[in-house]
N, C-alpha and C. Protein backbone atom coordinates (compact mmCIF):
# COMPACT_ATOMS: atom_id res chain seq x y z
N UNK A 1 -17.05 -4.59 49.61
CA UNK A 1 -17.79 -5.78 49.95
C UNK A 1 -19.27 -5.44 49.89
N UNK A 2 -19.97 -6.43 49.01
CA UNK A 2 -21.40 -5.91 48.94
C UNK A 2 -22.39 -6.82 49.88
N UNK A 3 -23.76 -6.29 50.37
CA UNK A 3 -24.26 -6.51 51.72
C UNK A 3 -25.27 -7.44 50.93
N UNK A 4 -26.10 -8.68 51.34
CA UNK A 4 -26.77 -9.42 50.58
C UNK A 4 -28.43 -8.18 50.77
N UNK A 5 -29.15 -8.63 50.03
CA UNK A 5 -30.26 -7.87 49.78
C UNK A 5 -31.30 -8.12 50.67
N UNK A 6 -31.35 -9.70 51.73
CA UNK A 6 -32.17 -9.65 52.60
C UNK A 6 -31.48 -10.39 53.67
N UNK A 7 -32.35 -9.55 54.68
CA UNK A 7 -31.25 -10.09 55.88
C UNK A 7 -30.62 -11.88 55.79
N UNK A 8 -30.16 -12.48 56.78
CA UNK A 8 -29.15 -13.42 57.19
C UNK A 8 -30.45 -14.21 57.80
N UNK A 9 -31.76 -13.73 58.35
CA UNK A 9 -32.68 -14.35 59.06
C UNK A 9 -33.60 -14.81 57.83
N UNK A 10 -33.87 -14.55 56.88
CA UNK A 10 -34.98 -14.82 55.73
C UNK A 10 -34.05 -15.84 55.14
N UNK A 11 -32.72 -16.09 54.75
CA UNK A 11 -32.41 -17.17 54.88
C UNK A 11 -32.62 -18.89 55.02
N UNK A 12 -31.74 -18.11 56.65
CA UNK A 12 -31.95 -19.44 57.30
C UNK A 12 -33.73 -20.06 57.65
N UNK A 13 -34.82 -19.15 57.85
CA UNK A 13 -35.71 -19.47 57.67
C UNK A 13 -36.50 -20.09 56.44
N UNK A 14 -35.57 -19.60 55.31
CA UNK A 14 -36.07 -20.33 54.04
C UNK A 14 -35.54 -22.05 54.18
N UNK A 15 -34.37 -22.11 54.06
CA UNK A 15 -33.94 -23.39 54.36
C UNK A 15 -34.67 -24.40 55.22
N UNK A 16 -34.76 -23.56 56.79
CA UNK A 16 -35.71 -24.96 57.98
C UNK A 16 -36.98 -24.86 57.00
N UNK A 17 -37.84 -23.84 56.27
CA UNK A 17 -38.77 -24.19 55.80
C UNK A 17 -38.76 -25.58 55.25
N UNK A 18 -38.05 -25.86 53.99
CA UNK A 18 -37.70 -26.65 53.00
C UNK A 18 -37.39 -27.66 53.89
N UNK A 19 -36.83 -27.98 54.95
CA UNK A 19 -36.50 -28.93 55.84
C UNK A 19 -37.66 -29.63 56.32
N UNK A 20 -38.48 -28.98 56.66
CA UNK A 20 -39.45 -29.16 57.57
C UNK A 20 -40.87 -29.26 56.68
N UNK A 21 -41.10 -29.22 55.38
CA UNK A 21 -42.11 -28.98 54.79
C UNK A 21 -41.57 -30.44 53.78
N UNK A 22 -40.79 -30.54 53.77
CA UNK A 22 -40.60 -31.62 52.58
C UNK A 22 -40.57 -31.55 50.97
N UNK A 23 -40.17 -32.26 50.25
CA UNK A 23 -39.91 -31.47 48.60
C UNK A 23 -41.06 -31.40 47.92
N UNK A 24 -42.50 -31.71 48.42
CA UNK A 24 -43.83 -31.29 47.97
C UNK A 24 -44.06 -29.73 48.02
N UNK A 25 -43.27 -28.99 49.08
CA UNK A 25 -43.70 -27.78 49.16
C UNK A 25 -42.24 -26.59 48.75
N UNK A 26 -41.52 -27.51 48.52
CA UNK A 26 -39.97 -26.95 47.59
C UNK A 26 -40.34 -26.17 46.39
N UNK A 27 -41.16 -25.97 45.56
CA UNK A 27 -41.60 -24.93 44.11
C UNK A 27 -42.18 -23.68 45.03
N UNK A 28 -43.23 -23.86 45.81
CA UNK A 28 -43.90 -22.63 46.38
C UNK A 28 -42.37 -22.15 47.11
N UNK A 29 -42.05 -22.76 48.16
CA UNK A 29 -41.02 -22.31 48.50
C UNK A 29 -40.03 -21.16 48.30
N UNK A 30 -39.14 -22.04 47.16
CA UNK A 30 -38.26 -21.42 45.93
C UNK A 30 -39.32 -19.96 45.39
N UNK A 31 -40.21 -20.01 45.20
CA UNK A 31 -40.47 -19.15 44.64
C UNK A 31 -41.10 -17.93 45.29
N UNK A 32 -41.45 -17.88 46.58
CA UNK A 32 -41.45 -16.86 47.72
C UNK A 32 -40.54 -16.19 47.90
N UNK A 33 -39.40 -17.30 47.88
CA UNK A 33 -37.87 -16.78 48.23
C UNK A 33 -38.11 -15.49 47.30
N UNK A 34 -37.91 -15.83 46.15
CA UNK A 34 -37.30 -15.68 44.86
C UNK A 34 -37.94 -14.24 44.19
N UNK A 35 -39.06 -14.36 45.17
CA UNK A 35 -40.51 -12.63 44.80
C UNK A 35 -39.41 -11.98 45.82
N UNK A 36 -39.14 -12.36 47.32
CA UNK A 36 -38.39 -11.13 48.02
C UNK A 36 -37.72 -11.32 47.66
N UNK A 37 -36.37 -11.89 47.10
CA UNK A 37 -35.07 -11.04 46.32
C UNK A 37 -35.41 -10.23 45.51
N UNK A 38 -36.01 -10.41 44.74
CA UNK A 38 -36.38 -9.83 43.06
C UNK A 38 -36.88 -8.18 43.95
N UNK A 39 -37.89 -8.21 44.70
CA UNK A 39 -38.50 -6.94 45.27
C UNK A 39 -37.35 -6.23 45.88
N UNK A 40 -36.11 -6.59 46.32
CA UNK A 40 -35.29 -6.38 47.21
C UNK A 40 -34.35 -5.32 46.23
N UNK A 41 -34.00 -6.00 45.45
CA UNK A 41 -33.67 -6.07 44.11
C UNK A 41 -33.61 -4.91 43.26
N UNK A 42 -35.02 -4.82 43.27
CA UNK A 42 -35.99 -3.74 42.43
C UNK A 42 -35.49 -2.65 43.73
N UNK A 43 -35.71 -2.83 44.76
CA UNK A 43 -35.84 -1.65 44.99
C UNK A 43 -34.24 -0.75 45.50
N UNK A 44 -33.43 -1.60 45.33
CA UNK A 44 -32.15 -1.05 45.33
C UNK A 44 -31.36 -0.30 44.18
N UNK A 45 -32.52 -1.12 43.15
CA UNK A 45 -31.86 -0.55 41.76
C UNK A 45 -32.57 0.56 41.44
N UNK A 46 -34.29 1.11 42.68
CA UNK A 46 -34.35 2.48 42.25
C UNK A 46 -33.67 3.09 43.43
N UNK A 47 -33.10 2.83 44.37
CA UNK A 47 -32.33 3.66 45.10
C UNK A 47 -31.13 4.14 44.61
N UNK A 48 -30.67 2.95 43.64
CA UNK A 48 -29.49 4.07 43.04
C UNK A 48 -29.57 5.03 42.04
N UNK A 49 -31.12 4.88 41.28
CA UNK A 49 -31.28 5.56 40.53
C UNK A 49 -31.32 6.82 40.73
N UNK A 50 -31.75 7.28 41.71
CA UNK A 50 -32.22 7.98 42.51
C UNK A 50 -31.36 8.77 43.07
N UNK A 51 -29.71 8.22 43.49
CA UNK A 51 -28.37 8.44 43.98
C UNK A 51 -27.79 9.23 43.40
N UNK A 52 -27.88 9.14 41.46
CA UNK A 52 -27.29 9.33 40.20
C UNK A 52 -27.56 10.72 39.95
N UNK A 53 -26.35 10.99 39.59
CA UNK A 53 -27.26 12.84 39.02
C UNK A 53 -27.39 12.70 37.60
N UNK A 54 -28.57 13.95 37.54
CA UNK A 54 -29.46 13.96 36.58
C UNK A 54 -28.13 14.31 35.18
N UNK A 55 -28.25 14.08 33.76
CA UNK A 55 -27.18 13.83 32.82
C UNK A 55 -27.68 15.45 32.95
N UNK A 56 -26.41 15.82 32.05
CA UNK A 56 -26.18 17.53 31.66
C UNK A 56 -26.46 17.62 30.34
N UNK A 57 -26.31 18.46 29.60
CA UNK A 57 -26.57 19.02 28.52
C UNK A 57 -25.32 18.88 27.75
N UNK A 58 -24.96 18.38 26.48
CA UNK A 58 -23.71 18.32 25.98
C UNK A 58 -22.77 19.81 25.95
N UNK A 59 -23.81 20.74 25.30
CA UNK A 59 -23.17 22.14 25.18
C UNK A 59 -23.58 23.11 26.10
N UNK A 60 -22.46 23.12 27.15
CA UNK A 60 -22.98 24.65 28.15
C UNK A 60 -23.69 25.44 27.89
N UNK A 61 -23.96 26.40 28.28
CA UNK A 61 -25.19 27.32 28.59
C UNK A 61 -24.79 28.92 27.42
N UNK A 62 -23.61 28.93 27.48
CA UNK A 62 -22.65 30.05 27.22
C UNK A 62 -22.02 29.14 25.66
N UNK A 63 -21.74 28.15 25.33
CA UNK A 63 -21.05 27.36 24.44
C UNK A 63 -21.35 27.96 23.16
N UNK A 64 -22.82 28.04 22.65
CA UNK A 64 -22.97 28.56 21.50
C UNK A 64 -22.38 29.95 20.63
N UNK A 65 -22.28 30.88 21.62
CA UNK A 65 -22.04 32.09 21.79
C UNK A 65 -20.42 31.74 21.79
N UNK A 66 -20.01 31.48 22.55
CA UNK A 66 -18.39 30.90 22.93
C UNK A 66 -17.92 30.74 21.22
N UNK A 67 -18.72 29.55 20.56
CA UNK A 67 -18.08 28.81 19.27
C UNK A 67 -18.29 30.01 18.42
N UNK A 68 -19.50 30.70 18.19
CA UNK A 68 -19.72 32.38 17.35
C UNK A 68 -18.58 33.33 17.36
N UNK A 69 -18.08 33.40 19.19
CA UNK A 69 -16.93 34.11 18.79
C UNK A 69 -16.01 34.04 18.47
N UNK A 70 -15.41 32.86 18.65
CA UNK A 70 -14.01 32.00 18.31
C UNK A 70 -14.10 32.22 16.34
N UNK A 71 -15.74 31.39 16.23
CA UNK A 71 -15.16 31.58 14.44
C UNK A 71 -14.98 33.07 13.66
N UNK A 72 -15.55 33.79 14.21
CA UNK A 72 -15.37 35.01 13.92
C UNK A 72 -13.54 35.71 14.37
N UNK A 73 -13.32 35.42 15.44
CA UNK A 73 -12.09 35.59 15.99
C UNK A 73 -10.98 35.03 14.82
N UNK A 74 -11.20 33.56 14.72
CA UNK A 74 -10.33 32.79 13.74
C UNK A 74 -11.15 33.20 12.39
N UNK A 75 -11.64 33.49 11.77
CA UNK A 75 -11.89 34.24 10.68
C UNK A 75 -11.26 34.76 10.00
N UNK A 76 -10.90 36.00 10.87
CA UNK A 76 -10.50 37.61 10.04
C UNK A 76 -9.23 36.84 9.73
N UNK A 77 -8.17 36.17 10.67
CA UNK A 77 -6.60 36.43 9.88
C UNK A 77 -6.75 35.04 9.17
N UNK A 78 -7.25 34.08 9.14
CA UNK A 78 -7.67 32.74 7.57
C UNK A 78 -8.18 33.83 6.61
N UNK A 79 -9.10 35.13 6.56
CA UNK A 79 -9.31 35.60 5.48
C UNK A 79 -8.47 36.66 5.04
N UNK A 80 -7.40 37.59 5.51
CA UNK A 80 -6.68 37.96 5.28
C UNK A 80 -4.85 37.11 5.26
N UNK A 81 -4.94 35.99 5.69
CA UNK A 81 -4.02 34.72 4.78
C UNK A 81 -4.62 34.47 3.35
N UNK A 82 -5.75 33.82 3.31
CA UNK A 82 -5.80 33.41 2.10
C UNK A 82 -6.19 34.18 1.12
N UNK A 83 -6.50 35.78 1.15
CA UNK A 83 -6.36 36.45 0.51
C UNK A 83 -5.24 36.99 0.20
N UNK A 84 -4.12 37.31 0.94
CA UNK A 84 -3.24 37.60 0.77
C UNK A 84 -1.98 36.60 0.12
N UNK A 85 -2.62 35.52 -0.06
CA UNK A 85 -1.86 34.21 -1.04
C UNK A 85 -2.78 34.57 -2.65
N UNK A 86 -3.94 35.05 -2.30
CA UNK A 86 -4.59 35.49 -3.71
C UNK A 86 -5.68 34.52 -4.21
N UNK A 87 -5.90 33.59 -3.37
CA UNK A 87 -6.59 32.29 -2.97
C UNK A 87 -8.25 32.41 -2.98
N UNK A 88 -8.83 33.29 -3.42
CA UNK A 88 -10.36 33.39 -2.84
C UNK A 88 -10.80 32.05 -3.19
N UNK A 89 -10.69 30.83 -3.90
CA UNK A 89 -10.98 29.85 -3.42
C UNK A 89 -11.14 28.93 -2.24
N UNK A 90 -9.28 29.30 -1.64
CA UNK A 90 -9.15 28.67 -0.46
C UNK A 90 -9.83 29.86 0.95
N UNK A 91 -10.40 30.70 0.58
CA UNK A 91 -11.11 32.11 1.92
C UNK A 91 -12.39 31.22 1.55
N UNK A 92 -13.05 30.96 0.31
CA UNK A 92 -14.36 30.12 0.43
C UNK A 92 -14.60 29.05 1.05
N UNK A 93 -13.87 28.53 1.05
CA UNK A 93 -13.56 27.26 1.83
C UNK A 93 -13.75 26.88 3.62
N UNK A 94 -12.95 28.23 3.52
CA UNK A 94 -12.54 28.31 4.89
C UNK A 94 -13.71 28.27 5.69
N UNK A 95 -14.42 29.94 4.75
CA UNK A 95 -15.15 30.26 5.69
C UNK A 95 -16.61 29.37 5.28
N UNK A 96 -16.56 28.17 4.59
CA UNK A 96 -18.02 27.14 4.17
C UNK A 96 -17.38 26.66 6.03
N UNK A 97 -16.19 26.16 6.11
CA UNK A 97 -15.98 25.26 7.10
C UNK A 97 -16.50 26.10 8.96
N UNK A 98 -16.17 27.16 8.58
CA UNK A 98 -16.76 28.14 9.85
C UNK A 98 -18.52 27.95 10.16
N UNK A 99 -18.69 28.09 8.94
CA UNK A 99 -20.27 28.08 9.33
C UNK A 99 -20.70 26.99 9.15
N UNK A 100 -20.24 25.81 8.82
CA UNK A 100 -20.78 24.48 8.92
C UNK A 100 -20.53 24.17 10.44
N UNK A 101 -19.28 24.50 10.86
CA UNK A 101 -19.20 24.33 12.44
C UNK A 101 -20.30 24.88 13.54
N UNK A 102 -20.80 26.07 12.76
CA UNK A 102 -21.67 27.43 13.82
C UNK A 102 -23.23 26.28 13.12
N UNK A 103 -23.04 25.90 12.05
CA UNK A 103 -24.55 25.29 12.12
C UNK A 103 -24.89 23.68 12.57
N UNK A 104 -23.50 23.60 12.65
CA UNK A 104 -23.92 22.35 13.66
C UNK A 104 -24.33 22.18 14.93
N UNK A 105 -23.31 23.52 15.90
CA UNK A 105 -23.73 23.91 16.83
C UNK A 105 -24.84 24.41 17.43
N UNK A 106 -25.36 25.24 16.01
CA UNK A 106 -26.99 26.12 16.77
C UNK A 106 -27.86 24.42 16.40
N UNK A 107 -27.81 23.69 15.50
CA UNK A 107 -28.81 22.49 15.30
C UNK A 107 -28.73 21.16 16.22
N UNK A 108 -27.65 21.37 17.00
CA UNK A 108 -27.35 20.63 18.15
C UNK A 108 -28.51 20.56 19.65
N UNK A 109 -29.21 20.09 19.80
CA UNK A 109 -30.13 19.88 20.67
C UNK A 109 -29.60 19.46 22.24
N UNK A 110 -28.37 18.51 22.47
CA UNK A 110 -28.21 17.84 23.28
C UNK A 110 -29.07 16.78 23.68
N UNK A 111 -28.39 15.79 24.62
CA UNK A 111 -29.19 14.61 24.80
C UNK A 111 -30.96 15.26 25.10
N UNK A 112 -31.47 13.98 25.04
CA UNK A 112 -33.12 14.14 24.95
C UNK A 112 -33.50 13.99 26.05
């Protein structure tokens, strides 16, 4: 259940205003109201900003290094498979796809 943004008393005091002032003074009115919501408003939406944790980095700290060793790891036996099929086409391949992975990774910046 969400709490209104200004008390229950700014309200009802807006209303007897409008009661008591007559519809000559209904625009100023309305629009007093309408500055403290908006301020009320504003300032709840930097309180949650504020609440929010700060975004992370897409690739951990350790990640780059992590993906270096893995392709190297998965490497050696794709190049002793596809050599051993007699394939040095398909070992070129492989290993274009290894280092397109490792250069995406080091050219990867993460969010801004």
């Amino acid at each position: 259940m969400s709490t209104s943004p200004l008390p229950r008393e700014d309200f009802e005091a807006a209303l007897a205003a409008r009661k008591e002032l007559g519809a000559d003074y209904e625009p100023a009115l309305v629009d007093s109201f309408v500055e403290k919501v908006e301020a009320a408003l504003v300032a709840r939406g930097q309180q949650r900003q504020q609440l929010q944790p700060a975004p992370t980095a897409a690739v951990p700290p350790g990640g780059r290094v992590a993906v270096a060793i893995v392709s190297v790891v998965m490497g050696i036996p794709l190049t002793a498979i596809t050599l051993g099929t007699g394939s040095l086409f398909a070992m070129i391949i492989c290993w274009l796809g290894i280092v397109g992975v490792n250069l995406a990774m080091g050219l990867h910046r993460g969010p801004a």
